[in-house]
Protein backbone atom coordinates (compact mmCIF):
# COMPACT_ATOMS: atom_id res chain seq x y z
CA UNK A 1 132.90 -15.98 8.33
CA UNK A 2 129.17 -15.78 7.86
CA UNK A 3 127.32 -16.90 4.55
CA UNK A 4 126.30 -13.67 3.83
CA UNK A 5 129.92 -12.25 4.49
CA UNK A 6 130.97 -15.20 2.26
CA UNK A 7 128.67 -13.98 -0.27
CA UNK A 8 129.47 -10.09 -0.10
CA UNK A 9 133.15 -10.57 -0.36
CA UNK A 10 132.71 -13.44 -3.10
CA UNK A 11 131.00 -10.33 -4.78
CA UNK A 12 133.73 -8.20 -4.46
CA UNK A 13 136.55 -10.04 -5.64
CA UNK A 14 134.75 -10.54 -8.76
CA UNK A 15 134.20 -7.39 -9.21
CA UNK A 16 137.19 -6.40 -8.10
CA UNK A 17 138.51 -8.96 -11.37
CA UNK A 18 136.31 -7.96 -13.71
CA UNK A 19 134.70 -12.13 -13.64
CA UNK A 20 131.04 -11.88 -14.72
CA UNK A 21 130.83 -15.15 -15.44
CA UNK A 22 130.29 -18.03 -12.54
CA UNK A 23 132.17 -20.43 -14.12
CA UNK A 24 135.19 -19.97 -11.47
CA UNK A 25 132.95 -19.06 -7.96
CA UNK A 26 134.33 -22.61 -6.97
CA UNK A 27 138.35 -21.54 -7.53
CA UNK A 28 137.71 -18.22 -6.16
CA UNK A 29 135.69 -19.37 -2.86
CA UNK A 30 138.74 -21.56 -2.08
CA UNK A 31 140.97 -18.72 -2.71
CA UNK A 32 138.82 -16.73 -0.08
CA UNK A 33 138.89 -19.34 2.36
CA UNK A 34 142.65 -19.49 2.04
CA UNK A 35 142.79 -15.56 2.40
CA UNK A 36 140.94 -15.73 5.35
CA UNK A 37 142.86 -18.27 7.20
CA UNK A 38 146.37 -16.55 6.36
CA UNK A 39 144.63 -13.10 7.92
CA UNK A 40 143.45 -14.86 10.68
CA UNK A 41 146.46 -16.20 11.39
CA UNK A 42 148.40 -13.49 10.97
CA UNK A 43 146.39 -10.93 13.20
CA UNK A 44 144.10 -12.77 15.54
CA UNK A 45 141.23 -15.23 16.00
CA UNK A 46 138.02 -13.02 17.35
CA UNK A 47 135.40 -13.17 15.08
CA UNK A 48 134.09 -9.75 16.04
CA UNK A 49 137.28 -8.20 15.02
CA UNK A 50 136.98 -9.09 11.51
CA UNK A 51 133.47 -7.87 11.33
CA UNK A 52 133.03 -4.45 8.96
CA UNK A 53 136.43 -4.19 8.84
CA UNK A 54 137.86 -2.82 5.57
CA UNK A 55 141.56 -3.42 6.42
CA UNK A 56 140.42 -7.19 6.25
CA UNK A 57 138.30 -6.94 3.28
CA UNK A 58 140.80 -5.67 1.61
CA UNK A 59 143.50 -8.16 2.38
CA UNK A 60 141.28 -10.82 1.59
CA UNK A 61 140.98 -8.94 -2.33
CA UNK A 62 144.52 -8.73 -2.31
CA UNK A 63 145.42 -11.88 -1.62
CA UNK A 64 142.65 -13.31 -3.77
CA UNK A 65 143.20 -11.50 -6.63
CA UNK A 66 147.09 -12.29 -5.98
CA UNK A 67 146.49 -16.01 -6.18
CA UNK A 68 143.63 -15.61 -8.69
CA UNK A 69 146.07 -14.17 -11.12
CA UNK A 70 149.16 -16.13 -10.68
CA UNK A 71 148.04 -19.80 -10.54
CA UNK A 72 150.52 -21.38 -12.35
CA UNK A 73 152.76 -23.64 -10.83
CA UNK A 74 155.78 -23.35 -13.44
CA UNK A 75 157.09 -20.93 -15.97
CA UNK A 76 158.86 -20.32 -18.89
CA UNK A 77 160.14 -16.88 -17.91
CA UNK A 78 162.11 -15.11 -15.23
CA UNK A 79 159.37 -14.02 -12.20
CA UNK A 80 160.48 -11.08 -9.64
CA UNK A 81 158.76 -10.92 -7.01
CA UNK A 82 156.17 -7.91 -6.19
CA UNK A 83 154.73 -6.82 -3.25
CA UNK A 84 150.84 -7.20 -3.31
CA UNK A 85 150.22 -4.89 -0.07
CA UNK A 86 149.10 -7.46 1.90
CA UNK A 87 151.66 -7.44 4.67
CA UNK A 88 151.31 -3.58 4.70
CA UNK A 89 147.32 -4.51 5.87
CA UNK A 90 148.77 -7.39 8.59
CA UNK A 91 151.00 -4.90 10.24
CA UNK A 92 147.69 -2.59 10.65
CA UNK A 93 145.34 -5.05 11.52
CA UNK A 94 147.70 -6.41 14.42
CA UNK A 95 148.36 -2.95 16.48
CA UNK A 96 144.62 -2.42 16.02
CA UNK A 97 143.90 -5.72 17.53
CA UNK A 98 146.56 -5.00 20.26
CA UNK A 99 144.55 -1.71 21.10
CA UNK A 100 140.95 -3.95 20.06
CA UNK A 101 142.02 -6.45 22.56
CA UNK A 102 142.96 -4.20 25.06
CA UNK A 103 139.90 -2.34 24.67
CA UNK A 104 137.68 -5.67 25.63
CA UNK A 105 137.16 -5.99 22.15
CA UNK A 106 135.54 -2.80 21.52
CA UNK A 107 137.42 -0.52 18.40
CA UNK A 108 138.50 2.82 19.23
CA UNK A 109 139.87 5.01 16.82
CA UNK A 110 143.34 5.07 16.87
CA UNK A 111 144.90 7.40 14.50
């Protein structure tokens, strides 16, 4: 991920959280880094795929926001888990890349 990416979707995730404040950019850019490894991982490792692609920007606000909003390691009451989406975005983002791949890397529209 480019600096400029870095930036834009820094950007977005605090907007997306309402942050206005800086205070945090340090929390959340680790939080973005960790977001971008688990969609890389998930989907596929060409750079070029990732590039304008909205499925990925918004799995990496998901997933930040996500662990943004539930940091705490213990509780005192009874959590249920909820889905955030994200795996939803994966499942997308990995038939395109089949099709992407198959393509030479070159996105054709598949719906």
């Amino acid at each position: 991920m480019t600096d400029e990416v870095y930036s834009d979707i820094l950007k977005l995730v605090k907007q997306n959280l309402r942050i206005v404040f800086n205070d945090e950019d340090d929390i959340l850019k680790t939080m973005i880094q960790s977001a971008d490894r688990t969609v890389r991982h998930a989907v596929g490792t060409q750079e070029s795929f990732f590039v304008d692609n909205p499925s990925y920007v918004l799995a990496i606000l998901k997933l930040t926001a996500n662990d943004y909003l539930n940091r705490s390691a213990t509780t005192d009451v009874n959590l249920y888990k909820t889905p955030t989406g994200y795996n939803d975005l994966i499942l997308e983002m990995k038939a395109d890349y089949m099709v992407w791949e198959q393509n030479n890397g070159t996105i054709t529209e598949v719906r």
